[in-house]
C-alpha atoms as a PDB file:
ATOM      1  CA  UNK A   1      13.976   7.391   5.563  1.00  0.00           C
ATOM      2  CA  UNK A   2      11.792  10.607   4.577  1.00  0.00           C
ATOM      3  CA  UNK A   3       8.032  10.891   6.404  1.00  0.00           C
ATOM      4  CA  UNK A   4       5.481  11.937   4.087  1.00  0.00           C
ATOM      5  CA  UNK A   5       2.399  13.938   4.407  1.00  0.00           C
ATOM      6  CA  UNK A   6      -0.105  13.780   2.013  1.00  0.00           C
ATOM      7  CA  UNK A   7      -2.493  16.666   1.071  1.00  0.00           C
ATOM      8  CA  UNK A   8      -5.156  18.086  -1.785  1.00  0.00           C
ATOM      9  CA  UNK A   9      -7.660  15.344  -1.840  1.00  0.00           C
ATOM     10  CA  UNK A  10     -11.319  16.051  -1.142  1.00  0.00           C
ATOM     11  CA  UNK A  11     -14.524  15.417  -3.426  1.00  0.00           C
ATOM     12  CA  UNK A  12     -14.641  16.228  -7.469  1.00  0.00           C
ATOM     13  CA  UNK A  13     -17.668  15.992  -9.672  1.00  0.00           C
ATOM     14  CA  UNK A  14     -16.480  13.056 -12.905  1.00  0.00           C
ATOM     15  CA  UNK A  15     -14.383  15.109 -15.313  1.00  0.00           C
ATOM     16  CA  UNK A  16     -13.476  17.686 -12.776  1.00  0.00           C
ATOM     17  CA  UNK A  17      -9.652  18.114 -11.420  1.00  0.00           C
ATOM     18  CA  UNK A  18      -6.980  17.798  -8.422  1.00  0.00           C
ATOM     19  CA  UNK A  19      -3.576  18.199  -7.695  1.00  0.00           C
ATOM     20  CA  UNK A  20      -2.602  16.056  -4.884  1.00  0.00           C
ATOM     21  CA  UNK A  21       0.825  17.518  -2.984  1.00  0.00           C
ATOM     22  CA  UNK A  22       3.392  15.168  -0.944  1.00  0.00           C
ATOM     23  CA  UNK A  23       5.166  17.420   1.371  1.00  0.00           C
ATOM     24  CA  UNK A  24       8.758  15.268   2.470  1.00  0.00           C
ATOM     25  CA  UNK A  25      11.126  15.405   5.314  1.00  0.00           C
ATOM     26  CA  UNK A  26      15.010  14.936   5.139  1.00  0.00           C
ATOM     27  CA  UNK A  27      17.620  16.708   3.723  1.00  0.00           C
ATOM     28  CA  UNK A  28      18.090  13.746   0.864  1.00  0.00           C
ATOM     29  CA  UNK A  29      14.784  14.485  -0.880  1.00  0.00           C
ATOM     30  CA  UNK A  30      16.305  14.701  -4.114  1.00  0.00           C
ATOM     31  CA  UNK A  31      17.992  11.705  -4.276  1.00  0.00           C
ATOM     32  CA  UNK A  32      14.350   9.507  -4.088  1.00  0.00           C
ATOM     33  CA  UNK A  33      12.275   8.320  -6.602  1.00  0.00           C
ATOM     34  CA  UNK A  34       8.636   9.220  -5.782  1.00  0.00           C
ATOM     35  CA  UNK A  35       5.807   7.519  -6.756  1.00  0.00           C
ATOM     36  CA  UNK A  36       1.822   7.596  -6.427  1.00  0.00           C
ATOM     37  CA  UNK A  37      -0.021   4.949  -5.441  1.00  0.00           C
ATOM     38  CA  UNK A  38      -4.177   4.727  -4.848  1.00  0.00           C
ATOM     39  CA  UNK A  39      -6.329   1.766  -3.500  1.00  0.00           C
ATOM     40  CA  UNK A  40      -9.982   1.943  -3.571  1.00  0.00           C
ATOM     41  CA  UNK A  41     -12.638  -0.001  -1.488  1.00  0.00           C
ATOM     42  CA  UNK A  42     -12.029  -3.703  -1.711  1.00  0.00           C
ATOM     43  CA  UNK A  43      -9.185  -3.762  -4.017  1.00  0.00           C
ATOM     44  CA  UNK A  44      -5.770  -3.910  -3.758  1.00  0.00           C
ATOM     45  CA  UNK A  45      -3.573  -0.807  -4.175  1.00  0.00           C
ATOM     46  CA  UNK A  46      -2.306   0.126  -7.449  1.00  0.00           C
ATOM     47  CA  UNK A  47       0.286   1.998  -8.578  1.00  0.00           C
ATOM     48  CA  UNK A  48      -0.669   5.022 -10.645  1.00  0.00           C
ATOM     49  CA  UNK A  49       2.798   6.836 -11.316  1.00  0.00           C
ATOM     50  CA  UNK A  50       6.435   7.459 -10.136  1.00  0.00           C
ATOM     51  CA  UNK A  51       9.199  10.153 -10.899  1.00  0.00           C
ATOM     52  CA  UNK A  52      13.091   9.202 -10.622  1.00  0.00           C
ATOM     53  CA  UNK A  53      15.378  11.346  -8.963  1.00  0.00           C
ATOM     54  CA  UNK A  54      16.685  12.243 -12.643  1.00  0.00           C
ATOM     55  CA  UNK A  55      12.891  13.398 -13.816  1.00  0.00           C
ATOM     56  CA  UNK A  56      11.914  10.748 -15.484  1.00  0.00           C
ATOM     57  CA  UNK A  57       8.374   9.553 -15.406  1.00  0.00           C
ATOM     58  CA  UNK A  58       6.213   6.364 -15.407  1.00  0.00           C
ATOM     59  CA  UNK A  59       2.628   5.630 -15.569  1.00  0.00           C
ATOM     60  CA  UNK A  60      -0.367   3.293 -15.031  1.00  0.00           C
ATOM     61  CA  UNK A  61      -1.627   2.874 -18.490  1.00  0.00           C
ATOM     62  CA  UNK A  62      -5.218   3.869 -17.214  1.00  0.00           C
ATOM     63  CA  UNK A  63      -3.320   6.933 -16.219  1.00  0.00           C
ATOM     64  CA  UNK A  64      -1.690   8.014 -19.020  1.00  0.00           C
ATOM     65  CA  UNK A  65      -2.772  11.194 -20.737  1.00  0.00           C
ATOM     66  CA  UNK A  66      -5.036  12.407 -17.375  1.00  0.00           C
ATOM     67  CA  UNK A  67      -2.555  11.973 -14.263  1.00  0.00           C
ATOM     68  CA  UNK A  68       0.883  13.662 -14.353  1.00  0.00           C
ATOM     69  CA  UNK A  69       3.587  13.667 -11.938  1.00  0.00           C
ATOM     70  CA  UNK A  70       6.134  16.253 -10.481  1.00  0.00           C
ATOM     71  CA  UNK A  71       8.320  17.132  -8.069  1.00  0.00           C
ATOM     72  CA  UNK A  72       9.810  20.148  -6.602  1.00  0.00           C
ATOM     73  CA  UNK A  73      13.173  19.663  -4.612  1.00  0.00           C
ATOM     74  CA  UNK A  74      13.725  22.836  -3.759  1.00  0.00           C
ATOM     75  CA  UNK A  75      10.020  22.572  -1.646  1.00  0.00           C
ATOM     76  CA  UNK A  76      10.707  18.554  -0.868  1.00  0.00           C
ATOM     77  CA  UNK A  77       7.254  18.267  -2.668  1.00  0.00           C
ATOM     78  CA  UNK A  78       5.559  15.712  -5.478  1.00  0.00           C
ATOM     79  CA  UNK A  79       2.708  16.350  -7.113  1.00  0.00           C
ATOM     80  CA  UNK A  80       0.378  14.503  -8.909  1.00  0.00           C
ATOM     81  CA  UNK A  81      -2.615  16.725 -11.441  1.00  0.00           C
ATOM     82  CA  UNK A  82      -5.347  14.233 -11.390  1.00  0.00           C
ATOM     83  CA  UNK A  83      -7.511  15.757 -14.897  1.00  0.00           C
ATOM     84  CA  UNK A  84     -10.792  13.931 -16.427  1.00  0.00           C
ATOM     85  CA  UNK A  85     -11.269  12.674 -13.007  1.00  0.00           C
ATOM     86  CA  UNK A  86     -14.431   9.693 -13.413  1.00  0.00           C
ATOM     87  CA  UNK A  87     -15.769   7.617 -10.331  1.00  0.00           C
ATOM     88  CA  UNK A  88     -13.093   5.047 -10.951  1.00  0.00           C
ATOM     89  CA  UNK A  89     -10.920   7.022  -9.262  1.00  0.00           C
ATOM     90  CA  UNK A  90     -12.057   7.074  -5.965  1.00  0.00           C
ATOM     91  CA  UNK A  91      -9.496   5.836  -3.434  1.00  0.00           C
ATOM     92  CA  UNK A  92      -6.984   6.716  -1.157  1.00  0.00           C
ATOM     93  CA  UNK A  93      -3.845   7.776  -2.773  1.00  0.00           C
ATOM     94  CA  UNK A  94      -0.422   7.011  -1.244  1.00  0.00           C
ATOM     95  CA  UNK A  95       2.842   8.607  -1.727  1.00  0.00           C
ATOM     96  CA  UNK A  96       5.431   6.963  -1.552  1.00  0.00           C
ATOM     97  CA  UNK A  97       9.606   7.248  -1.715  1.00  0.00           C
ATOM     98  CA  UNK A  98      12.338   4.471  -2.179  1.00  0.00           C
ATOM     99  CA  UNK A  99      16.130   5.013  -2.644  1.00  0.00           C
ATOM    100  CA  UNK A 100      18.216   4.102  -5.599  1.00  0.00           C
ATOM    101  CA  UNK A 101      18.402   0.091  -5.490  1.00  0.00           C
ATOM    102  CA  UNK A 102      15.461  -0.654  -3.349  1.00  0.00           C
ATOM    103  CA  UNK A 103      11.674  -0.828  -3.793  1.00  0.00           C
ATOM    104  CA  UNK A 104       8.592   1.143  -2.952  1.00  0.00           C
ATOM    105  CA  UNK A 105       7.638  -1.815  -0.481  1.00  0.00           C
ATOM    106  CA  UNK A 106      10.286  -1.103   1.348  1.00  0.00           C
ATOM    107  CA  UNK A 107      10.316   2.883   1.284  1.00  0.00           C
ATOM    108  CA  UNK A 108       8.901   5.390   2.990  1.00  0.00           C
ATOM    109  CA  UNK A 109       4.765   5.827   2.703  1.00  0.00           C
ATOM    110  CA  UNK A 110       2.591   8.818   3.858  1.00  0.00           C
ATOM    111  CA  UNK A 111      -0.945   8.249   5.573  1.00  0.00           C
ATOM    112  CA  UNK A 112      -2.964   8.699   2.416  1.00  0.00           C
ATOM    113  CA  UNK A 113      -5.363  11.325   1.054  1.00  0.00           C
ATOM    114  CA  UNK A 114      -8.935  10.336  -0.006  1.00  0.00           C
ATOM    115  CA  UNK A 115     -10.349  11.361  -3.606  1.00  0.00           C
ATOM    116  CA  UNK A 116     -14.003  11.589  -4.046  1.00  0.00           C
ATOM    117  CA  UNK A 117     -15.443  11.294  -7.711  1.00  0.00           C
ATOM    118  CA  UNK A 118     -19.128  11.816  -8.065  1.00  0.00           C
ATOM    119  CA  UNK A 119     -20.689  10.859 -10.956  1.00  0.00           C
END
């Protein structure tokens, strides 16, 4: 398993930006998928994107178009560009990593970064 730490959140007026960062452990970082994940007061978490060791990408459809996704092997490091950032966003965002075959569930998760939209 990888430990994950979590960094770049903070508070963002509604259409401002972030880039969240998701700084990994272990020598095997590039064989993960990654993913994003976010829960907000009284609701359940949500995932919000994910990055395959190959590069591919995924989304939440409420994502699409604002968030995107990267990752840097060579720095064991994901990112995720929050743009057009509106109040709905507020939550804690996860990272997470799972190996080839299993599930985020079961993977790796950092502590969590808050995001702050004001409206």
């Amino acid at each position: 398993q990888v430990q994950l730490v979590e960094s770049g959140g903070g508070l963002v007026q509604a259409g401002g930006s972030l880039r969240l960062s998701c700084a990994a452990s272990g020598r095997t970082f590039s064989s993960y998928a990654l993913g994003w994940f976010r829960q907000a007061p009284g609701k359940e978490r949500e995932f919000v994107a994910a990055i395959r060791s190959g590069g591919s990408t995924y989304y939440a459809d409420s994502m699409k178009g604002r968030f995107a996704i990267s990752r840097d092997n060579a720095k064991n490091t994901v990112y995720l560009q929050m743009n057009s950032l509106n109040p709905e966003d507020t939550a804690v965002y996860y990272c997470a990593a799972r190996k080839v075959g299993t599930t985020f569930e079961n993977g790796s998760w950092g502590q969590g970064t808050q995001v702050t939209v004001s409206s």
